[in-house]
N, C-alpha and C. Protein backbone atom coordinates (compact mmCIF):
# COMPACT_ATOMS: atom_id res chain seq x y z
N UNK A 1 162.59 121.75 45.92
CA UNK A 1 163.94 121.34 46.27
C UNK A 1 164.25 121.78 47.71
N UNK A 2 165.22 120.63 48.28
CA UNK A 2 165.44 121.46 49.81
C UNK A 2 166.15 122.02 49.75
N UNK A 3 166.41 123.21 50.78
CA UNK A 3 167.63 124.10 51.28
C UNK A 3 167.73 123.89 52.60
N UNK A 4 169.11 123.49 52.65
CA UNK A 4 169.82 123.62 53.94
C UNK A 4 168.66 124.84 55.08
N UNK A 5 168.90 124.08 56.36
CA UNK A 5 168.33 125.22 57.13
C UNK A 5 168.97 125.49 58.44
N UNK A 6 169.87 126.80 58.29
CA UNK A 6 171.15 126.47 59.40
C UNK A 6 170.71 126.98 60.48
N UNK A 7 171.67 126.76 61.33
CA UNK A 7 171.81 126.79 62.73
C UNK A 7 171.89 128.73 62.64
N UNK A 8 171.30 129.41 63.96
CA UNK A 8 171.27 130.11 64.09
C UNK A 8 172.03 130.67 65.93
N UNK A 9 173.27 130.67 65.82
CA UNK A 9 173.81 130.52 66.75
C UNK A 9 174.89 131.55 66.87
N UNK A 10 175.20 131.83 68.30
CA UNK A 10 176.29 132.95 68.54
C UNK A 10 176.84 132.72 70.10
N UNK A 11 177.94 132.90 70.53
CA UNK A 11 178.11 133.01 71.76
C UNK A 11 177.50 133.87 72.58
N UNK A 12 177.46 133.46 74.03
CA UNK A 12 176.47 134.00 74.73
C UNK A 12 175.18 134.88 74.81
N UNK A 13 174.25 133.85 73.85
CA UNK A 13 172.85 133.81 73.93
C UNK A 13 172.34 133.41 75.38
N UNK A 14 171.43 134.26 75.72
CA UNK A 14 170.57 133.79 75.91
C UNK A 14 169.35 132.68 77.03
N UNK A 15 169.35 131.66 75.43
CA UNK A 15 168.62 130.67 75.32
C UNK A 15 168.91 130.20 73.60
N UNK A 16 168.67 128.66 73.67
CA UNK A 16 168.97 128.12 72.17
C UNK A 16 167.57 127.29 72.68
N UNK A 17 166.66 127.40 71.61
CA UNK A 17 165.77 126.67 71.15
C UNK A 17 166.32 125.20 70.43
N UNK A 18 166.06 123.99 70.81
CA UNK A 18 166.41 122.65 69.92
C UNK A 18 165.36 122.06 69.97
N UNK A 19 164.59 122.22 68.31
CA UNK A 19 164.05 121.35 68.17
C UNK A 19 164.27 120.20 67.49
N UNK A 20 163.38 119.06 66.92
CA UNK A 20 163.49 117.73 67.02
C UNK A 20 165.08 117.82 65.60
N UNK A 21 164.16 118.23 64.59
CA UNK A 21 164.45 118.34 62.99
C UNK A 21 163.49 119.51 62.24
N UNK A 22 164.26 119.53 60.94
CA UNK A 22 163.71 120.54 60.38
C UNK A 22 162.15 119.54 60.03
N UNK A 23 160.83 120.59 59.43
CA UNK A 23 159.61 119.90 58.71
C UNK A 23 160.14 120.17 57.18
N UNK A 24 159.61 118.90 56.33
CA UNK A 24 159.62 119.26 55.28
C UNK A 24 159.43 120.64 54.66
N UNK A 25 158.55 121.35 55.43
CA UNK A 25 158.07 122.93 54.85
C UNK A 25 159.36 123.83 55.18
N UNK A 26 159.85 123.35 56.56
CA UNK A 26 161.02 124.30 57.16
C UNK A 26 162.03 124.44 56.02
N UNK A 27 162.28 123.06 55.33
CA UNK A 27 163.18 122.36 53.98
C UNK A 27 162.89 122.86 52.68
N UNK A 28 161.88 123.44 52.43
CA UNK A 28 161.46 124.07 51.62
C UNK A 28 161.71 125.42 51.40
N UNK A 29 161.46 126.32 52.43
CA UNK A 29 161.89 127.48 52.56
C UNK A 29 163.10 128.07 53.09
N UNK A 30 164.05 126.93 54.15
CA UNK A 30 164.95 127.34 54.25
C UNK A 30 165.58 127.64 55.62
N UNK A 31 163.94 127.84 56.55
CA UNK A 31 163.59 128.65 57.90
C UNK A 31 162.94 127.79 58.96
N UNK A 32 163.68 128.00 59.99
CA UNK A 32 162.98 127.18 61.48
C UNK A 32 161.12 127.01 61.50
N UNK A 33 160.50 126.21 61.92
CA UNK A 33 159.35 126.00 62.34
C UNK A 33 158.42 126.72 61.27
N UNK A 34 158.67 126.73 60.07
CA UNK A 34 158.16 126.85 59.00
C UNK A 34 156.78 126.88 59.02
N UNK A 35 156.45 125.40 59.27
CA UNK A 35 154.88 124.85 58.75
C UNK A 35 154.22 125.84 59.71
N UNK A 36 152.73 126.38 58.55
CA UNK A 36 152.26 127.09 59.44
C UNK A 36 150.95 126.72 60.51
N UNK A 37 151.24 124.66 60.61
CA UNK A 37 150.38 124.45 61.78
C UNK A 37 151.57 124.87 63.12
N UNK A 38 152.49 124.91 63.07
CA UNK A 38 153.63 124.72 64.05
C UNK A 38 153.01 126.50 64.66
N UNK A 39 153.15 126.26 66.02
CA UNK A 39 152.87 127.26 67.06
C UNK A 39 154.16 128.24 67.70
N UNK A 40 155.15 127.82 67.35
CA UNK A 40 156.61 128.21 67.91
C UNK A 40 156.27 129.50 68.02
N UNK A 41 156.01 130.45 66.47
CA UNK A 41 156.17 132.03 66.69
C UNK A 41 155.30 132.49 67.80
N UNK A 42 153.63 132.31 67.54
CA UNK A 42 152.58 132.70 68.50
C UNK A 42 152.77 132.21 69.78
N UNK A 43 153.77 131.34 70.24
CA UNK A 43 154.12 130.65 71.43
C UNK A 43 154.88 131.89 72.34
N UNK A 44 156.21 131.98 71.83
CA UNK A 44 157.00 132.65 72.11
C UNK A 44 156.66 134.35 71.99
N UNK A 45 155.51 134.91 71.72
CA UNK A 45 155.08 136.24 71.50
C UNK A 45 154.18 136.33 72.58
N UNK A 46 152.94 135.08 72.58
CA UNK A 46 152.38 135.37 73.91
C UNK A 46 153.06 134.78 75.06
N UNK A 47 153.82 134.22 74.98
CA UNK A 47 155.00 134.16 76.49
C UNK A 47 155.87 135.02 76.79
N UNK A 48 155.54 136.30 76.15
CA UNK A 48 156.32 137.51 76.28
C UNK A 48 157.38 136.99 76.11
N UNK A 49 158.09 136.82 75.32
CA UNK A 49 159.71 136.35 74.81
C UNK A 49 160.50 136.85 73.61
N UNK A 50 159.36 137.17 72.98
CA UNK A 50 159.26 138.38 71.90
C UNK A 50 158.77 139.46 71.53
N UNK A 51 159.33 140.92 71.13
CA UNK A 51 158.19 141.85 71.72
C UNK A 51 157.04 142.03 70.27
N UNK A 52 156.91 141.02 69.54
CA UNK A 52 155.96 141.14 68.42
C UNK A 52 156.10 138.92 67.59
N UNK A 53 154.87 139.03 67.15
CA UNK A 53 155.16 137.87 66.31
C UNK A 53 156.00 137.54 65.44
N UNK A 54 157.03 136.98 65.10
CA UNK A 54 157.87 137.11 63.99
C UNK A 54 157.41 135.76 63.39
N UNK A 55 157.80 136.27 62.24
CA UNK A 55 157.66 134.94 60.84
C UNK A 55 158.62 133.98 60.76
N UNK A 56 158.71 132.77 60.51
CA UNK A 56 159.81 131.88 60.04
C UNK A 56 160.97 132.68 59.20
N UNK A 57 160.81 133.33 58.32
CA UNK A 57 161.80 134.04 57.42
C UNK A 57 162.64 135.10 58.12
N UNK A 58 162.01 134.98 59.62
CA UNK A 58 163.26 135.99 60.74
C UNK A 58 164.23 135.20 61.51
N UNK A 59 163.72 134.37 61.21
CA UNK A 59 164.29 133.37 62.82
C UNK A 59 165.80 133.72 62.50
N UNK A 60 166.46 134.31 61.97
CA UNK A 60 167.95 134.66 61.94
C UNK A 60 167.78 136.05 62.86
N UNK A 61 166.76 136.79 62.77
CA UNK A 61 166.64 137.96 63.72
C UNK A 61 166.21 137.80 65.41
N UNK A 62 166.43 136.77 65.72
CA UNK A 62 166.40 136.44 66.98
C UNK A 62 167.57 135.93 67.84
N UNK A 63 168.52 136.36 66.70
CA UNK A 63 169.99 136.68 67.51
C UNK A 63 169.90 137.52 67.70
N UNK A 64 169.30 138.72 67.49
CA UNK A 64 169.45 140.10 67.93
C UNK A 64 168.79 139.99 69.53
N UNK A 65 167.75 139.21 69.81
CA UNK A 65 167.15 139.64 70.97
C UNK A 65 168.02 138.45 72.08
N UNK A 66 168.93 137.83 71.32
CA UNK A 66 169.64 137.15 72.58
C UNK A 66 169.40 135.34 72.62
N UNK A 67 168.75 134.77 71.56
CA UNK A 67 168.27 133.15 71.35
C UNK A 67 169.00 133.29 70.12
N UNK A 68 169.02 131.64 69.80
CA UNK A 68 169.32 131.29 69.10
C UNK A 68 168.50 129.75 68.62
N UNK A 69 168.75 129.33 67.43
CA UNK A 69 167.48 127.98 67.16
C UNK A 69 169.02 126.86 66.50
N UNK A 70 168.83 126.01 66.57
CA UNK A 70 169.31 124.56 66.48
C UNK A 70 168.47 123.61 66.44
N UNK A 71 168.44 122.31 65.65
CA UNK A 71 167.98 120.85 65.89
C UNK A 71 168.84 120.15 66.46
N UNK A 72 168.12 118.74 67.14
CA UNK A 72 169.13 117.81 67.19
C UNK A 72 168.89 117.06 66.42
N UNK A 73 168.98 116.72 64.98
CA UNK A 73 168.97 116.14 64.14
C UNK A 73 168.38 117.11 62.99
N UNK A 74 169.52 117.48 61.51
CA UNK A 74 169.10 118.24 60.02
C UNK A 74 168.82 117.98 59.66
N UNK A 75 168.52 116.45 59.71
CA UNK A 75 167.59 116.05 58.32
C UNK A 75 166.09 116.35 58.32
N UNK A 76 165.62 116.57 57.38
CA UNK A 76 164.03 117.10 57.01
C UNK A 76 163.07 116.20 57.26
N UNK A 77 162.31 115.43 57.45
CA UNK A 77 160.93 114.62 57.72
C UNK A 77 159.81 114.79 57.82
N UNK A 78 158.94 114.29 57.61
CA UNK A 78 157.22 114.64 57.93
C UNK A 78 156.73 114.71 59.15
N UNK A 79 157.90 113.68 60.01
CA UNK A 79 157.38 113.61 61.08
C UNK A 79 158.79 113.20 62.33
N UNK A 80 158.93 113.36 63.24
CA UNK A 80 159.95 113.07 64.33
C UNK A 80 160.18 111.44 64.24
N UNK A 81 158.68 110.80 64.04
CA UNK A 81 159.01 109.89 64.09
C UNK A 81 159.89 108.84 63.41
N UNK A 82 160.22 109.04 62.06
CA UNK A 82 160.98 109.34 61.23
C UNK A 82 162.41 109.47 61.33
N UNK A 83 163.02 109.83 62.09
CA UNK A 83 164.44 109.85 62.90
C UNK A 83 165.08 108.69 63.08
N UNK A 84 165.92 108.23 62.85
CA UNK A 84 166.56 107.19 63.13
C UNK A 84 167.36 107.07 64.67
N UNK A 85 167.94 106.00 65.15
CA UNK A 85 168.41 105.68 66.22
C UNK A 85 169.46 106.29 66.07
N UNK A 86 170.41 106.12 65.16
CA UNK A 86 171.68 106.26 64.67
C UNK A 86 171.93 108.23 64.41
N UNK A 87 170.48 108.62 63.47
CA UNK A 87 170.73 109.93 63.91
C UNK A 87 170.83 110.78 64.94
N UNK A 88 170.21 110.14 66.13
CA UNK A 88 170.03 110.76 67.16
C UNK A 88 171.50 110.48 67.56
N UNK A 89 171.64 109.41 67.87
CA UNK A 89 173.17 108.89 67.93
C UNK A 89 174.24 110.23 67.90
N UNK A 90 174.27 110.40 66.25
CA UNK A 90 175.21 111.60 65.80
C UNK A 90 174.52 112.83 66.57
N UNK A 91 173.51 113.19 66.42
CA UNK A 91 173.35 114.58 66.84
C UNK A 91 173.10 114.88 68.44
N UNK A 92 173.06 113.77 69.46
CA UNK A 92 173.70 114.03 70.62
C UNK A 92 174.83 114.34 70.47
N UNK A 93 175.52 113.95 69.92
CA UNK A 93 177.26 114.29 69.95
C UNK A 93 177.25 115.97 69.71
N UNK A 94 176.91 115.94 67.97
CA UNK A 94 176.53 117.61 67.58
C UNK A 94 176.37 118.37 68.67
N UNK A 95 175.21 118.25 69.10
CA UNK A 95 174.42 119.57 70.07
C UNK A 95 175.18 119.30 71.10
N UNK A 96 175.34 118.58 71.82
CA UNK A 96 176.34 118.52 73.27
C UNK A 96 177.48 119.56 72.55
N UNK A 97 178.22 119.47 71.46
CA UNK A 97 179.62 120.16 71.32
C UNK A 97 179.23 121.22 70.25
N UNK A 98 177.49 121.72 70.56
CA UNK A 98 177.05 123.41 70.02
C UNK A 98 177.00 123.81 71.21
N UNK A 99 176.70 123.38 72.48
CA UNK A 99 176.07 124.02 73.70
C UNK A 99 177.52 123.99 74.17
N UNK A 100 178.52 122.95 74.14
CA UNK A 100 179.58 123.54 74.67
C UNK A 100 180.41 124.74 74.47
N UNK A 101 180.30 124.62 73.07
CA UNK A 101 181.21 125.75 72.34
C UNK A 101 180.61 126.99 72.56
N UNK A 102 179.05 126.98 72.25
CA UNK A 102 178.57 128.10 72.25
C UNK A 102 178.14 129.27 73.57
N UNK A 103 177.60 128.39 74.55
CA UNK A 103 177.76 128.66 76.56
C UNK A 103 176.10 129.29 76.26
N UNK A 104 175.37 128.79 75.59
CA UNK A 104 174.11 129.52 76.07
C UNK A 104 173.81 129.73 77.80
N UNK A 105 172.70 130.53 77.94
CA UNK A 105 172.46 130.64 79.74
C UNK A 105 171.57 129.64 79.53
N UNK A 106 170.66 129.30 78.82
CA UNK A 106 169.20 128.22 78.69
C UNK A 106 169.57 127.09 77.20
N UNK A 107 169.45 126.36 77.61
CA UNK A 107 169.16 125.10 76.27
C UNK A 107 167.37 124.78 76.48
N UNK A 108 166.29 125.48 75.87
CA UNK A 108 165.17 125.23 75.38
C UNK A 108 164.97 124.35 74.57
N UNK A 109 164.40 122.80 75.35
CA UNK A 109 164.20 121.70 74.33
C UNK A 109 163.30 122.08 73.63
N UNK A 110 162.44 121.70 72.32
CA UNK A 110 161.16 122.30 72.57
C UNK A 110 160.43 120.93 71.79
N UNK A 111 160.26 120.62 73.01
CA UNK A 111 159.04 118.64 72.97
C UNK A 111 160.22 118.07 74.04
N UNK A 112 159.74 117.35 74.89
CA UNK A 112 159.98 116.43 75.71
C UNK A 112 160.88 115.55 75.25
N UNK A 113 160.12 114.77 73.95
CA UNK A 113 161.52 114.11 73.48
C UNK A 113 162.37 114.49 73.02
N UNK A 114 163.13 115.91 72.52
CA UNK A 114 163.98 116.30 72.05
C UNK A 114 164.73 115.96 72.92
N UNK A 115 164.64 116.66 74.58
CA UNK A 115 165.02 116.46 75.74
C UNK A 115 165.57 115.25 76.02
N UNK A 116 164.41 114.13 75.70
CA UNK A 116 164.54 112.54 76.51
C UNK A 116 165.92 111.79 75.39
N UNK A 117 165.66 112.64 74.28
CA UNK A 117 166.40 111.49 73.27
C UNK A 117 168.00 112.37 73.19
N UNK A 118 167.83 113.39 73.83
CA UNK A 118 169.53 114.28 74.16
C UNK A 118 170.14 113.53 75.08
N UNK A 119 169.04 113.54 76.32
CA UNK A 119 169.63 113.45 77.84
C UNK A 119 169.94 111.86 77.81
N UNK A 120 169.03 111.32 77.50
CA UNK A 120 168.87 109.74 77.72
C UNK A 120 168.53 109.43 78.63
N UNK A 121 167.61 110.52 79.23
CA UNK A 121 166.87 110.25 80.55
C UNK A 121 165.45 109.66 79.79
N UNK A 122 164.79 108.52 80.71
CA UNK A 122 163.68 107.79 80.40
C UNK A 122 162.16 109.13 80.38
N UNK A 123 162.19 110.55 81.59
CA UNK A 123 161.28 111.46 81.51
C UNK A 123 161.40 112.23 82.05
N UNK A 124 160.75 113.20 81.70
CA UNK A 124 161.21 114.66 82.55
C UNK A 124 159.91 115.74 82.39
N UNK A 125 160.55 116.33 83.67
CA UNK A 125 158.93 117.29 84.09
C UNK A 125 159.50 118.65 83.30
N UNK A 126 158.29 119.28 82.64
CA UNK A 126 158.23 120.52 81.93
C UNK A 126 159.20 121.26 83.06
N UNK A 127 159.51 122.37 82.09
CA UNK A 127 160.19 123.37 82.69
C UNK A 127 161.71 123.51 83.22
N UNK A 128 162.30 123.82 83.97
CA UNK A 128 163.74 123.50 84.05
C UNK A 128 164.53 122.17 85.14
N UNK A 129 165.28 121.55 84.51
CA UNK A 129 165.80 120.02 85.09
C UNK A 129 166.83 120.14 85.90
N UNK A 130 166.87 119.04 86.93
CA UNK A 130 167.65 119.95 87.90
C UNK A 130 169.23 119.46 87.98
N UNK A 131 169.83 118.87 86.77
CA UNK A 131 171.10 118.86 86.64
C UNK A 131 170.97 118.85 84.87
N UNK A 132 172.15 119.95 84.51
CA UNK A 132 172.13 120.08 82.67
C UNK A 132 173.13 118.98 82.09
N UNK A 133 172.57 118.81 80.99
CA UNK A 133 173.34 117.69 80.01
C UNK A 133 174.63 118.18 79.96
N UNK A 134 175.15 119.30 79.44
CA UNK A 134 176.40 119.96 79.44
C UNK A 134 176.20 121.21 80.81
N UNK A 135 177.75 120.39 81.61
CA UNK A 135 177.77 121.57 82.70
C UNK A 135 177.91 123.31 82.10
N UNK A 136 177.54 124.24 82.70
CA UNK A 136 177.37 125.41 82.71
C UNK A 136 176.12 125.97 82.34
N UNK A 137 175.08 125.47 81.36
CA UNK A 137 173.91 125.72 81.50
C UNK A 137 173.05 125.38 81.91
N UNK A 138 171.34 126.14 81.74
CA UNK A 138 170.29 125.61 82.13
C UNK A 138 169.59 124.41 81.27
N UNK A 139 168.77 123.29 81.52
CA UNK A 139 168.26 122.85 80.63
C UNK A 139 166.70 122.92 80.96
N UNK A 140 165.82 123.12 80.13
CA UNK A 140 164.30 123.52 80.21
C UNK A 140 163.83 122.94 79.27
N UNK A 141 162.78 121.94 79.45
CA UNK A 141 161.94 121.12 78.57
C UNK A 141 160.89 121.83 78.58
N UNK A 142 160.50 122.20 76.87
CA UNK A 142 159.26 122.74 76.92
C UNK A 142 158.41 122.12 75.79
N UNK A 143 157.01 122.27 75.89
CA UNK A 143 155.95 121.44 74.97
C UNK A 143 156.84 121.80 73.20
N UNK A 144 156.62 120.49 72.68
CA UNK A 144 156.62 120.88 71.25
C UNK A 144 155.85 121.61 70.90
N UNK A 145 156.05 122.85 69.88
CA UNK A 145 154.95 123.86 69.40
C UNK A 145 154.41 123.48 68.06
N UNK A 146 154.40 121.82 67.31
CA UNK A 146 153.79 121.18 66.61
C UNK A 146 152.47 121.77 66.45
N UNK A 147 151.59 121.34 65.53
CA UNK A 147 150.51 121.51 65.56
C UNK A 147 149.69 120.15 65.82
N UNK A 148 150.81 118.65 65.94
CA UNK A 148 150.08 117.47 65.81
C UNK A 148 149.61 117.21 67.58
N UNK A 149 150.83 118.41 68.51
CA UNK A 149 150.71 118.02 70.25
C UNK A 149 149.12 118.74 70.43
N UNK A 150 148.51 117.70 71.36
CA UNK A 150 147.58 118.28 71.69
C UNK A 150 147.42 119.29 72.51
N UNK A 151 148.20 119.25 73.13
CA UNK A 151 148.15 120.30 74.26
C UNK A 151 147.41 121.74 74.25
N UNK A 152 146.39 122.67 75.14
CA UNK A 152 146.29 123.80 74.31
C UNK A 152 146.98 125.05 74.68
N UNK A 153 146.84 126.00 73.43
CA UNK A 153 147.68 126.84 73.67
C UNK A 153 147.69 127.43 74.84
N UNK A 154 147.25 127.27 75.44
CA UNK A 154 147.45 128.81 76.94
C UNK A 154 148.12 127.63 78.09
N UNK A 155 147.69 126.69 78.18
CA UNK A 155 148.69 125.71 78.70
C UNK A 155 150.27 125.61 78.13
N UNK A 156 150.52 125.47 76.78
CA UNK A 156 151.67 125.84 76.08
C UNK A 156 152.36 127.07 76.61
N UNK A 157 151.84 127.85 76.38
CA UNK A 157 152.03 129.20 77.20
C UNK A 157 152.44 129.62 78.73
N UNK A 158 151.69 129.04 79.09
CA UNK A 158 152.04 128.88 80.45
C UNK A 158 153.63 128.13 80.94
N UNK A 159 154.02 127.23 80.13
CA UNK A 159 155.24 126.62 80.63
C UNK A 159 156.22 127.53 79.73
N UNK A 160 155.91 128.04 78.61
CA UNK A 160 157.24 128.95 77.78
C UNK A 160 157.01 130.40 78.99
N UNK A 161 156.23 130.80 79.53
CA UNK A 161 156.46 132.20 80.33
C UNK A 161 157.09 131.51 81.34
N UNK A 162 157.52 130.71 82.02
CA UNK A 162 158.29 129.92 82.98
C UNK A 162 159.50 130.16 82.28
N UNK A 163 159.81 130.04 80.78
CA UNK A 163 160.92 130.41 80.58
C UNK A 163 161.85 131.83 80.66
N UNK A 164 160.39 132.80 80.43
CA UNK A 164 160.99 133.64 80.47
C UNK A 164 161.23 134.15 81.70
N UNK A 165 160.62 133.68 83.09
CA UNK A 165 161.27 133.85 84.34
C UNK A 165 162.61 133.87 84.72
N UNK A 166 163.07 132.63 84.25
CA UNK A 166 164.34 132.50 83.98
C UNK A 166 165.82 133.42 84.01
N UNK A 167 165.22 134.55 82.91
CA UNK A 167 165.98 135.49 82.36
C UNK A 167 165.86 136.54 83.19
């Protein structure tokens, strides 16, 4: 059965991680980036962003270090592709009026298209963009930490420690 898998959010974080949607597995347990092909934790540990690996079943303990995690779109899927027009639709609206309310310092897309299908920009270069969707923060496109992107990890890596320059 699914369980809701909420938003993990607070005023002045940070950085907010948005990824696409929850994975079915995330839906299962309850917890961000669940599936354990998904790279998010080992991403963010060797990009020095965390001072240890944490498990899906913490991702509420990463308000303590100053992030926070969001989708732009709750519903559960196998795959991004899976998303409808119409959801994206609604959850531009959503996340534009979480990032407003909330004032992160960083909005961390995490996949390109999370980014492309927020902004409604046609593409965008890794790393930070040089005008944000909502004025007052940063916006930073970074690789999806999927296990389906090819990309490899130390390349992955390489653009999340760009994030943590940032800070």
């Amino acid at each position: 059965m699914d369980r809701p898998v909420p938003d993990h959010l607070a005023e002045g974080l940070q950085i907010v991680f948005v990824g696409f949607n929850p994975s079915r597995r995330s839906a299962e347990t309850g917890h961000h980036f669940a599936n354990p092909n998904n790279r998010f934790w080992p991403v963010l540990h060797l990009a020095g962003l965390t001072p240890r690996q944490y498990r899906p079943e913490e991702d509420g303990a990463l308000l303590a270090l100053g992030y926070g995690i969001t989708n732009i779109v709750a519903r559960p899927t196998r795959a991004a592709a899976e998303i409808t027009r119409e959801e994206y639709r609604q959850g531009r609206t959503l996340l534009a009026g979480k990032i407003a309310r909330f004032r992160p310092r960083v909005v961390c897309f995490v996949g390109k298209g999370v980014y492309l299908a927020f902004s409604g920009h046609h593409q965008a270069a890794w790393g930070q963009q040089p005008v944000p969707v909502v004025p007052g923060t940063i916006d930073f496109v970074a690789p999806s930490t999927s296990g389906l992107v090819r990309l490899k990890l130390g390349e992955m890596v390489a653009i999340y420690k760009r994030l943590k320059e940032l800070m």
